[in-house]
N, C-alpha and C. Protein backbone atom coordinates (compact mmCIF):
# COMPACT_ATOMS: atom_id res chain seq x y z
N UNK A 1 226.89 -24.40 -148.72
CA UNK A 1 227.48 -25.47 -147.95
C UNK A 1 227.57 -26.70 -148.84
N UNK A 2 228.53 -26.97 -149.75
CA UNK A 2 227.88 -27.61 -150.78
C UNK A 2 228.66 -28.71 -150.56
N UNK A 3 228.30 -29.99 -150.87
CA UNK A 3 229.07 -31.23 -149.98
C UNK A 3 229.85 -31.68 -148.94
N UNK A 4 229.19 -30.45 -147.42
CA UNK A 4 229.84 -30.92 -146.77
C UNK A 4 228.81 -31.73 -145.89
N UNK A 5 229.59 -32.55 -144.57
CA UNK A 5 229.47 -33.17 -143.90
C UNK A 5 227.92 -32.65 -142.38
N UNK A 6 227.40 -34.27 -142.39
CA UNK A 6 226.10 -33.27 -141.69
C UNK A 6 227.20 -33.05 -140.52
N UNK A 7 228.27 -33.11 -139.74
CA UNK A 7 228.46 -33.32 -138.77
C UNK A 7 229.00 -31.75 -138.63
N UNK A 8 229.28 -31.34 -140.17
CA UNK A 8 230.37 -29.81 -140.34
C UNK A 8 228.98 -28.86 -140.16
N UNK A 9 227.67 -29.22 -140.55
CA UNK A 9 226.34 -28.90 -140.32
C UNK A 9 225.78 -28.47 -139.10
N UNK A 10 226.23 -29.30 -138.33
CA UNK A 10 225.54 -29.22 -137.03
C UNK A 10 226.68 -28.34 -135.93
N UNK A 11 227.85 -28.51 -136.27
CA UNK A 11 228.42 -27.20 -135.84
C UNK A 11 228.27 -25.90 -135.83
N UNK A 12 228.20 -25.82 -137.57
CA UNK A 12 228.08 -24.18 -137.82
C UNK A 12 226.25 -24.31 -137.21
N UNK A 13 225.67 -25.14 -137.27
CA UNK A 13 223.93 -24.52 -136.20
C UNK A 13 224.49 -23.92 -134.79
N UNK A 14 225.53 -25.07 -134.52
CA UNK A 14 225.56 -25.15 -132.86
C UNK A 14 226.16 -23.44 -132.80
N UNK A 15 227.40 -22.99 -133.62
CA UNK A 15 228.06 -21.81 -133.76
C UNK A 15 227.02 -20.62 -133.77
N UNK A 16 225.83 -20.54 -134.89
CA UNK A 16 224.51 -20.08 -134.37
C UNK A 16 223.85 -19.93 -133.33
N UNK A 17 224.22 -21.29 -132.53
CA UNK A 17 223.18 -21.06 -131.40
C UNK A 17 223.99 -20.24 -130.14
N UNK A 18 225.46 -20.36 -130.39
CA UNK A 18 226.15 -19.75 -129.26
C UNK A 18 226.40 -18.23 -129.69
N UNK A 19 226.40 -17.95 -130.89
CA UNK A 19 226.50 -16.51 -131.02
C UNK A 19 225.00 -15.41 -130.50
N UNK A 20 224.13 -16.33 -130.60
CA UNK A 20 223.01 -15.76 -130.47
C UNK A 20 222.56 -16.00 -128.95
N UNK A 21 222.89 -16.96 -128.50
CA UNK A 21 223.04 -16.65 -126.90
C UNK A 21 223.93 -16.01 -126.06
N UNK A 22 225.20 -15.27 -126.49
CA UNK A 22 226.09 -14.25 -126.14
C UNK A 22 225.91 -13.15 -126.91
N UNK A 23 224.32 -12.81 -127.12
CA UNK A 23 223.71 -11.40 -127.52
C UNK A 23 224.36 -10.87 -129.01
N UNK A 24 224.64 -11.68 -130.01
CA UNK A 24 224.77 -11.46 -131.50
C UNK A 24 223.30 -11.67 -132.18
N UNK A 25 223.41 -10.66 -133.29
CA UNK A 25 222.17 -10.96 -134.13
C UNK A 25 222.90 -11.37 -135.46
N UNK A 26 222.66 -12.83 -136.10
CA UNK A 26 224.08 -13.52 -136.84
C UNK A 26 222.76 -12.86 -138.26
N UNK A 27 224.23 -12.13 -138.92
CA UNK A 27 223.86 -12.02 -140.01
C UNK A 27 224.40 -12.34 -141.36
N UNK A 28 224.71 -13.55 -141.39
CA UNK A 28 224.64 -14.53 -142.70
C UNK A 28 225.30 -15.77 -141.59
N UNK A 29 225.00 -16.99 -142.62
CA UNK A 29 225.08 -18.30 -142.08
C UNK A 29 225.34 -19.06 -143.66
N UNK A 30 226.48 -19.74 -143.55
CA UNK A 30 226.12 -21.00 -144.52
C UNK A 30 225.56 -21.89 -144.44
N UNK A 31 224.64 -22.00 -144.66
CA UNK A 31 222.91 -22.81 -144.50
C UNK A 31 221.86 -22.18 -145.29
N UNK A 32 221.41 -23.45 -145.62
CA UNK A 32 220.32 -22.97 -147.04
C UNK A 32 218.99 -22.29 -146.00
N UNK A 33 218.83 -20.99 -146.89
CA UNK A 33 217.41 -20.28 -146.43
C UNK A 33 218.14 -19.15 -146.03
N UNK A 34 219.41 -19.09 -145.63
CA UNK A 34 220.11 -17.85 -144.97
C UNK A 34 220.92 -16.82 -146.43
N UNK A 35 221.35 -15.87 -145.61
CA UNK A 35 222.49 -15.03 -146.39
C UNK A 35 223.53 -15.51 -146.62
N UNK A 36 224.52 -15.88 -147.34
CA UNK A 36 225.90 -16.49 -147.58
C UNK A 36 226.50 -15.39 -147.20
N UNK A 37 227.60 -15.87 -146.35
CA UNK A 37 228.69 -14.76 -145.58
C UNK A 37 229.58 -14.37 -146.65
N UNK A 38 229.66 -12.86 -146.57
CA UNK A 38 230.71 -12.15 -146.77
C UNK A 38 231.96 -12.71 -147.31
N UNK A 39 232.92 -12.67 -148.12
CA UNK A 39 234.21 -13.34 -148.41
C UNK A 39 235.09 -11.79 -147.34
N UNK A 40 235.89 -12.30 -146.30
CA UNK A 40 236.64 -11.41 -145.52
C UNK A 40 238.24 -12.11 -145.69
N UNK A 41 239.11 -10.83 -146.28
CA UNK A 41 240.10 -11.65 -146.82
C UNK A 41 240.06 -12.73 -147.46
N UNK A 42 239.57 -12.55 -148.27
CA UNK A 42 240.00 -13.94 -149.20
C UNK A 42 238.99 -15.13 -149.06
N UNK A 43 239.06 -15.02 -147.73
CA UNK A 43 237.93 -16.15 -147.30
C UNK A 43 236.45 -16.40 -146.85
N UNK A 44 235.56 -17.36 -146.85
CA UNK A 44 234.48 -17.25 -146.86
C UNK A 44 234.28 -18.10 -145.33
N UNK A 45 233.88 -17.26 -144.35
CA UNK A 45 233.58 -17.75 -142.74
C UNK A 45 232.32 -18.58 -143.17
N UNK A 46 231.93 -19.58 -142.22
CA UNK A 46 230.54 -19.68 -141.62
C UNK A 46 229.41 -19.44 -141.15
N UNK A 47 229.95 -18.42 -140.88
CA UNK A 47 228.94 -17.03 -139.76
C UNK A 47 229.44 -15.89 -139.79
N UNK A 48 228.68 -14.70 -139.59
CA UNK A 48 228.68 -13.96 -139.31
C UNK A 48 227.83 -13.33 -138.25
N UNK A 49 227.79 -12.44 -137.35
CA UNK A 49 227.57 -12.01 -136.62
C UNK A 49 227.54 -10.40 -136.07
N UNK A 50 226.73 -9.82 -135.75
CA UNK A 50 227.07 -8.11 -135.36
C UNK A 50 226.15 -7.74 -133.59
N UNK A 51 227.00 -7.79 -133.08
CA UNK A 51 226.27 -7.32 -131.61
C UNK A 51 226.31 -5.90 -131.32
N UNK A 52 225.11 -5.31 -131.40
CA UNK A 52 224.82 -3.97 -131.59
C UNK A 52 225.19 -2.82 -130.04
N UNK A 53 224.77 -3.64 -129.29
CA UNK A 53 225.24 -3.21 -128.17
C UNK A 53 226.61 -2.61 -127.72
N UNK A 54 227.58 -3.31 -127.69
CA UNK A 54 229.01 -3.13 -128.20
C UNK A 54 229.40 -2.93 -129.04
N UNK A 55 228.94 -2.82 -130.48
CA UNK A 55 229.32 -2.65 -131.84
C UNK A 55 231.09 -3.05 -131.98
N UNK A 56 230.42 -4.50 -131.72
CA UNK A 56 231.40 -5.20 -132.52
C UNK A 56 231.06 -7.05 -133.73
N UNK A 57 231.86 -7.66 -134.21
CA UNK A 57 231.17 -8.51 -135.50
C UNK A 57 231.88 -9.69 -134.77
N UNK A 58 231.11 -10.70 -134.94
CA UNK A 58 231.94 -11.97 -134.70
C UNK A 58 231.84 -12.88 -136.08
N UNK A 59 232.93 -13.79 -136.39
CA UNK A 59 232.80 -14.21 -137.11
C UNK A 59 233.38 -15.90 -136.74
N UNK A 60 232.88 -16.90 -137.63
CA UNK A 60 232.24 -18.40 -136.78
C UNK A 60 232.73 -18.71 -138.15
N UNK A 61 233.37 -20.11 -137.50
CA UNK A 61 234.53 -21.20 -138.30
C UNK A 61 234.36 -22.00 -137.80
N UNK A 62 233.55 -23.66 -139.00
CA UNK A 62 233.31 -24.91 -138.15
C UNK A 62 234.25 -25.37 -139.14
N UNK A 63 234.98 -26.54 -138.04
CA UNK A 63 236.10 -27.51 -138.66
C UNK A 63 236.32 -28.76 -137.96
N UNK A 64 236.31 -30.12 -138.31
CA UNK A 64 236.33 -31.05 -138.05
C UNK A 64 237.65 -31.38 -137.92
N UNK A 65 238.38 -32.10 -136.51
CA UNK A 65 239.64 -32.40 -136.49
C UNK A 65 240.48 -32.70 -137.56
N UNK A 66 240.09 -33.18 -138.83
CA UNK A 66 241.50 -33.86 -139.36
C UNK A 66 241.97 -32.75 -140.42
N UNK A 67 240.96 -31.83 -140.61
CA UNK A 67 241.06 -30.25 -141.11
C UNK A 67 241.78 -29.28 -140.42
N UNK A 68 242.31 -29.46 -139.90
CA UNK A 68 242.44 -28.17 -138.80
C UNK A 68 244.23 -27.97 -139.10
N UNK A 69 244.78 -28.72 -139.45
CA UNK A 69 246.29 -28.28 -139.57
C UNK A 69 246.65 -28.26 -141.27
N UNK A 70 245.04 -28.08 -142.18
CA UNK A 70 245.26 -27.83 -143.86
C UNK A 70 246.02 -27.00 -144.16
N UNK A 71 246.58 -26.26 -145.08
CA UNK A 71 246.72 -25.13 -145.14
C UNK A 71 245.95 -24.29 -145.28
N UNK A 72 244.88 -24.38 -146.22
CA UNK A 72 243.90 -23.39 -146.22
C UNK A 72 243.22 -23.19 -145.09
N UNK A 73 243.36 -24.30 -143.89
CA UNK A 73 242.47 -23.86 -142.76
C UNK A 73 243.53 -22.66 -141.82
N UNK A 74 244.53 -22.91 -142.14
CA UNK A 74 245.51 -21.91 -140.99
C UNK A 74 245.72 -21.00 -141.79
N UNK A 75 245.42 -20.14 -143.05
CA UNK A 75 245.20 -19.35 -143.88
C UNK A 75 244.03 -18.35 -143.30
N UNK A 76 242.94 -19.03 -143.07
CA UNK A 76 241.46 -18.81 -142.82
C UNK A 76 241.81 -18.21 -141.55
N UNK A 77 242.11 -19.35 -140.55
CA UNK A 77 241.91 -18.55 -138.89
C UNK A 77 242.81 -17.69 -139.04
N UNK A 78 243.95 -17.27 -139.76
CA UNK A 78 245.02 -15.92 -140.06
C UNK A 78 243.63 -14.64 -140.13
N UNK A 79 243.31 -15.19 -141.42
CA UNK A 79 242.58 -14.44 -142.25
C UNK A 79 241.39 -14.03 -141.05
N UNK A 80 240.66 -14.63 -140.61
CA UNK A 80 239.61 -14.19 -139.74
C UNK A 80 239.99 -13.35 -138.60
N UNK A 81 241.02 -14.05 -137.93
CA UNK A 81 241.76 -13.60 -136.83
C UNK A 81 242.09 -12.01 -136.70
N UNK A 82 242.49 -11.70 -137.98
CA UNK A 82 242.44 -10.32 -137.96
C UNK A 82 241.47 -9.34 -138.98
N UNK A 83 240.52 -9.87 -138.99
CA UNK A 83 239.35 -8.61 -139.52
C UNK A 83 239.42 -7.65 -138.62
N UNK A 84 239.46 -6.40 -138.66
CA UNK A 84 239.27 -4.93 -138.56
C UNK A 84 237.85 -4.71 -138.32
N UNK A 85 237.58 -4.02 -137.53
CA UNK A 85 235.87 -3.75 -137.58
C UNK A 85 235.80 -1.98 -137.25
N UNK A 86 235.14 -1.14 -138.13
CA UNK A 86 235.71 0.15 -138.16
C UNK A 86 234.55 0.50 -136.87
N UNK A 87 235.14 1.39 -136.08
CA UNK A 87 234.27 2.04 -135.10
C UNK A 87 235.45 3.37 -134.83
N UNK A 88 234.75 3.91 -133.92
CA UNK A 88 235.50 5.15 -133.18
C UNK A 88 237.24 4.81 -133.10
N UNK A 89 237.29 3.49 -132.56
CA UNK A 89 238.52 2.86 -132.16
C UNK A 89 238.69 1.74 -133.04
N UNK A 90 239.13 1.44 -133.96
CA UNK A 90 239.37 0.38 -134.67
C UNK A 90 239.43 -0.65 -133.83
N UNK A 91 238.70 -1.84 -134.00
CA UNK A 91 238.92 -3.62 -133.21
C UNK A 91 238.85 -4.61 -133.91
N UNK A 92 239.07 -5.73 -133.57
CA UNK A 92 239.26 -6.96 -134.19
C UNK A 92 238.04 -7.05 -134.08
N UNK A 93 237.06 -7.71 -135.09
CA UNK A 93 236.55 -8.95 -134.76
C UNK A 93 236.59 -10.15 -133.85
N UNK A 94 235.60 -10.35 -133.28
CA UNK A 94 235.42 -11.32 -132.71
C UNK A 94 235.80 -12.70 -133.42
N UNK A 95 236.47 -13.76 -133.33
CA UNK A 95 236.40 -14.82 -133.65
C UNK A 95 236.13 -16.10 -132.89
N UNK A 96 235.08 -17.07 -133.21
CA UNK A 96 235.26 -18.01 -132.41
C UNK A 96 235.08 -19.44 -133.65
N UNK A 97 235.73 -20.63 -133.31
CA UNK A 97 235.68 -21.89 -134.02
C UNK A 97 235.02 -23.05 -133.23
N UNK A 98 234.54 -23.16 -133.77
CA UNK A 98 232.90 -24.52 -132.94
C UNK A 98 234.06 -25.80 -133.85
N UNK A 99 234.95 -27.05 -133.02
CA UNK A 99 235.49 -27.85 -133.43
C UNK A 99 234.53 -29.28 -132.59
N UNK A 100 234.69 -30.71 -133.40
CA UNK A 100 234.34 -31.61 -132.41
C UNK A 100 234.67 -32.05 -130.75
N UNK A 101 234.45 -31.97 -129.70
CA UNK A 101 234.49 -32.42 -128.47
C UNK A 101 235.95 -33.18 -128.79
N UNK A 102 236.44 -32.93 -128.17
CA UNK A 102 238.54 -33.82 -128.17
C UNK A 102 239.27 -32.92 -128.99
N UNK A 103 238.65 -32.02 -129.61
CA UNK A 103 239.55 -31.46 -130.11
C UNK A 103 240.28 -30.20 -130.19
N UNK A 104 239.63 -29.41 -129.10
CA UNK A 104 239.72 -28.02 -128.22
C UNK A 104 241.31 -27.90 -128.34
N UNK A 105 242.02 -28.50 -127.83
CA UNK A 105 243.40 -28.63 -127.72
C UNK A 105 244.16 -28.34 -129.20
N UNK A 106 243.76 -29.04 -130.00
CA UNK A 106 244.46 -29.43 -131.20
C UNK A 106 243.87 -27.86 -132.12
N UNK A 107 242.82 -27.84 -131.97
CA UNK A 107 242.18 -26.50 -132.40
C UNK A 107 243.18 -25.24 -132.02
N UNK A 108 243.59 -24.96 -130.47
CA UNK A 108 244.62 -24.05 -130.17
C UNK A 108 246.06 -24.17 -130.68
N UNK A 109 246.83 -25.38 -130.77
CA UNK A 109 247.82 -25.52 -131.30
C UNK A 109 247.98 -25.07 -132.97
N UNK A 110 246.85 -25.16 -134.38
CA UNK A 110 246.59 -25.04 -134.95
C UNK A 110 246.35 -23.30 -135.00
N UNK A 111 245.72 -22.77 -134.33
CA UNK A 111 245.14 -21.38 -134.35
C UNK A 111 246.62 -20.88 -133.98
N UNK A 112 247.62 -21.24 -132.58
CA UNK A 112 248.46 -20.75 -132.58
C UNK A 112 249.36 -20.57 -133.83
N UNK A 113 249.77 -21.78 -134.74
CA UNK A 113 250.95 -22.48 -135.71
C UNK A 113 250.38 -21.46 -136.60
N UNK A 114 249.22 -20.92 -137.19
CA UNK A 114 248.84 -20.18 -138.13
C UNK A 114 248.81 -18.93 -137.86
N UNK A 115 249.40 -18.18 -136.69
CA UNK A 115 249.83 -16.63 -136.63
C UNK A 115 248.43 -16.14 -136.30
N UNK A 116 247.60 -16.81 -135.80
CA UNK A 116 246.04 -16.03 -135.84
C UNK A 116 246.49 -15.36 -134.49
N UNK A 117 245.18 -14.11 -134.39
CA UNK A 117 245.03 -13.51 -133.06
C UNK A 117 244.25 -13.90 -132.30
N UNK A 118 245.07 -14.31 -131.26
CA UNK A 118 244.62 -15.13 -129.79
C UNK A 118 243.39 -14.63 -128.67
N UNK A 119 243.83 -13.57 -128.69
CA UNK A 119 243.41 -12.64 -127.60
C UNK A 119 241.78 -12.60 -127.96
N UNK A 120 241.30 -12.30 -129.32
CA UNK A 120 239.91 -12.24 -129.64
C UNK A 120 239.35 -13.62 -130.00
N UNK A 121 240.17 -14.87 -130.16
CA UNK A 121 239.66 -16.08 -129.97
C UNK A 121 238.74 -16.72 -129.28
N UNK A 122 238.36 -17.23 -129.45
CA UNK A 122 237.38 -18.54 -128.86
C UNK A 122 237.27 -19.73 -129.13
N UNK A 123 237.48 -21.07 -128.73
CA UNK A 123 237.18 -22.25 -129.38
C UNK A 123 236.34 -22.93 -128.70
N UNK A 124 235.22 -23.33 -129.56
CA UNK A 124 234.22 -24.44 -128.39
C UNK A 124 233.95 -25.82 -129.20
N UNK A 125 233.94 -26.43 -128.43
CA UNK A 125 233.80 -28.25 -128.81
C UNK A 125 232.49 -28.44 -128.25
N UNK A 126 231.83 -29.27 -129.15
CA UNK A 126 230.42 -29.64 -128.90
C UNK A 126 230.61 -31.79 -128.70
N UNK A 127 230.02 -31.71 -128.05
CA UNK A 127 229.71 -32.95 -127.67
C UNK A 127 228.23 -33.25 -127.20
N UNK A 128 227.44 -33.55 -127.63
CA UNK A 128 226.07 -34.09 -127.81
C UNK A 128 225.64 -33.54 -127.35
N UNK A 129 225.61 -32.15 -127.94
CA UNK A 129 224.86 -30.95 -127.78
C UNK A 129 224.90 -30.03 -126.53
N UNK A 130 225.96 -30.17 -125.96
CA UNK A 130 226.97 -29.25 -124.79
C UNK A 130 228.06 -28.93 -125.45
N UNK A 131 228.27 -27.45 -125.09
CA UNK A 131 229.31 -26.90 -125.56
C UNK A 131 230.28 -26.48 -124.69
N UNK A 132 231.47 -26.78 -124.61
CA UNK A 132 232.47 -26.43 -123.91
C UNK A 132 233.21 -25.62 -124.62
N UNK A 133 233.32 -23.72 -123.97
CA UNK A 133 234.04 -22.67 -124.01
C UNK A 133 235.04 -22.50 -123.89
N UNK A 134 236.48 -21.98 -124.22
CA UNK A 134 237.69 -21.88 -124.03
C UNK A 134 237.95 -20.77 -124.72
N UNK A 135 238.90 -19.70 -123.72
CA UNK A 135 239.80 -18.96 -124.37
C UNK A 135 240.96 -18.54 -123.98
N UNK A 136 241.87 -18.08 -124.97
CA UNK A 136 243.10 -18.71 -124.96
C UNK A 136 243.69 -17.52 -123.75
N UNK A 137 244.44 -17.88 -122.99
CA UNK A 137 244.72 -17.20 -121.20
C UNK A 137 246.01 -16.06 -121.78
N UNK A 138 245.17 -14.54 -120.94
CA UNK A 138 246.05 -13.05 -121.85
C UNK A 138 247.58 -13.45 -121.26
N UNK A 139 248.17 -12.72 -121.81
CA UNK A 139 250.11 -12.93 -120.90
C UNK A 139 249.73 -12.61 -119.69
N UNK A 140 249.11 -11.33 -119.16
CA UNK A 140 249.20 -10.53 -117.91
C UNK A 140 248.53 -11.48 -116.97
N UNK A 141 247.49 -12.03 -117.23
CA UNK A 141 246.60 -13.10 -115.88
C UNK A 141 247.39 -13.93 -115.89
N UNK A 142 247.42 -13.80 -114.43
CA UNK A 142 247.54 -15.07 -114.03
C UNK A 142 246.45 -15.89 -112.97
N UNK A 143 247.27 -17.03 -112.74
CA UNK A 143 246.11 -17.89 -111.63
C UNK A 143 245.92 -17.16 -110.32
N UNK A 144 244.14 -17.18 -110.04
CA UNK A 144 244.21 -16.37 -108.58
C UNK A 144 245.49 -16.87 -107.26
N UNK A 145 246.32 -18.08 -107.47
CA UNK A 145 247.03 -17.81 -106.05
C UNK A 145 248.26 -17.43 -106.46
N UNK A 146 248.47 -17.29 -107.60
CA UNK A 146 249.64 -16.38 -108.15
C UNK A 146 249.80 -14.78 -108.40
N UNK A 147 248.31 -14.66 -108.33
CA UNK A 147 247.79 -13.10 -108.53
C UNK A 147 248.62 -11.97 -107.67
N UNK A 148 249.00 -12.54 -106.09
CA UNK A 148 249.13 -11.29 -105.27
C UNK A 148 250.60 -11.99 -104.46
N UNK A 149 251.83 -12.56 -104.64
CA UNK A 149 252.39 -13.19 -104.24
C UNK A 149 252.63 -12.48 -102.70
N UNK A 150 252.87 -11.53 -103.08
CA UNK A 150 253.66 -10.25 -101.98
C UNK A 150 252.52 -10.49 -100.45
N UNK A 151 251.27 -10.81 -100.80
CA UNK A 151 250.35 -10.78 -99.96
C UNK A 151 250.19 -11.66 -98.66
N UNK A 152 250.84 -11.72 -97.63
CA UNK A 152 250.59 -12.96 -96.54
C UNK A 152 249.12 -13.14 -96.42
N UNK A 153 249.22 -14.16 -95.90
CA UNK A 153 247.84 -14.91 -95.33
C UNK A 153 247.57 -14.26 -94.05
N UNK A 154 246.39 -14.38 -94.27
CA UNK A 154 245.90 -13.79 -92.94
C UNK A 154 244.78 -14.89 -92.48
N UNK A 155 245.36 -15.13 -90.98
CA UNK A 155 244.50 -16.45 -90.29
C UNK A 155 244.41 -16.03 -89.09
N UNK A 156 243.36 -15.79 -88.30
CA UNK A 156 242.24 -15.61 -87.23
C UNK A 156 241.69 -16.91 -86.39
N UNK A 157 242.12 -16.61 -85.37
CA UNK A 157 240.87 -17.93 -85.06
C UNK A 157 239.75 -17.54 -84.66
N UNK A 158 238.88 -18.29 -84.68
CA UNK A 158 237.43 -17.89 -84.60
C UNK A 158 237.05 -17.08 -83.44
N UNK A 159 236.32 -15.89 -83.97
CA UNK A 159 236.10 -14.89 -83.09
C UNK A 159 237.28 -13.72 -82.91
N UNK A 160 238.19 -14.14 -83.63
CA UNK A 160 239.37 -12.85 -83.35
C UNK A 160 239.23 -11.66 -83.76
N UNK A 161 239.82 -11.13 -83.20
CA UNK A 161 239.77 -9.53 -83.41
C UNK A 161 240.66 -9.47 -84.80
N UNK A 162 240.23 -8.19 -85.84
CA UNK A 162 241.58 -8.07 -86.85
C UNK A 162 241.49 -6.42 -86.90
N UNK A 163 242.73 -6.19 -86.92
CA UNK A 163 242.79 -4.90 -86.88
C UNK A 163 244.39 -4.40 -88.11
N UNK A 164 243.78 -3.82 -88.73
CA UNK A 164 244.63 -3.34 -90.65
C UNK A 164 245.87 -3.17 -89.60
């Protein structure tokens, strides 16, 4: 982690602390005392991660807003976005990016503009030590009152009988 910012610091912890509370056992971290992650494509993540249960890898990208539309940073979330993780069924990797609080938004526009894969995304913004989760919404969902259009309402008054 070699001249960066304590603030780029306390992300990739916070990125630690959320991989390991959604049942990952993170195996390398850029942080002194740890394993240095893997170079995957080209590039060198923040984290790494392997949840044994599911046997699948996540891999953790901290970036401070004014980074996020570099080139090398939309290179990276490309690059991460699609790691391969070999099992029975070939899958993506997990990816998620720990950005500052305000910047959740700008983080997706960025992840989108760089061709990354959405679907295994995650972005969370930390703000004084709360993390707010986001991921990016599949084509097929939609909002529950859009879910069943075809469906009338059904209204009873109290005590009524209903019969299919």
């Amino acid at each position: 982690m070699a001249q960066e910012s304590a603030q780029h610091a306390g992300l990739v912890l916070g990125l630690r602390d959320v991989a390991e509370a959604a049942g990952f056992a993170v195996t390398a971290l850029d942080q002194a005392g740890w394993r240095w992650p893997p170079l995957l494509r080209g590039y060198q993540p923040d984290l790494t991660a392997r949840h044994l249960a599911v046997r699948n890898w996540l891999i953790g990208e901290a970036k401070l807003g004014p980074d996020l539309r570099d080139q090398r940073t939309l290179e990276q979330f490309w690059a991460f976005s699609h790691v391969l993780v070999a099992a029975s069924r070939p899958v993506y990797a997990r990816f998620i990016l720990a950005v500052p609080a305000g910047w959740t938004g700008a983080a997706w526009r960025a992840l989108a503009e760089s061709g990354a894969r959405l679907g295994n995304t995650a972005v969370i913004g930390e703000a004084t030590g709360q993390w707010s989760i986001t991921w990016h919404p599949r084509p097929a969902a939609g909002s529950w009152p859009g879910s069943a259009p075809e469906t009338p309402p059904q209204s009873l008054p109290c005590g009524g009988h209903y019969s299919p």
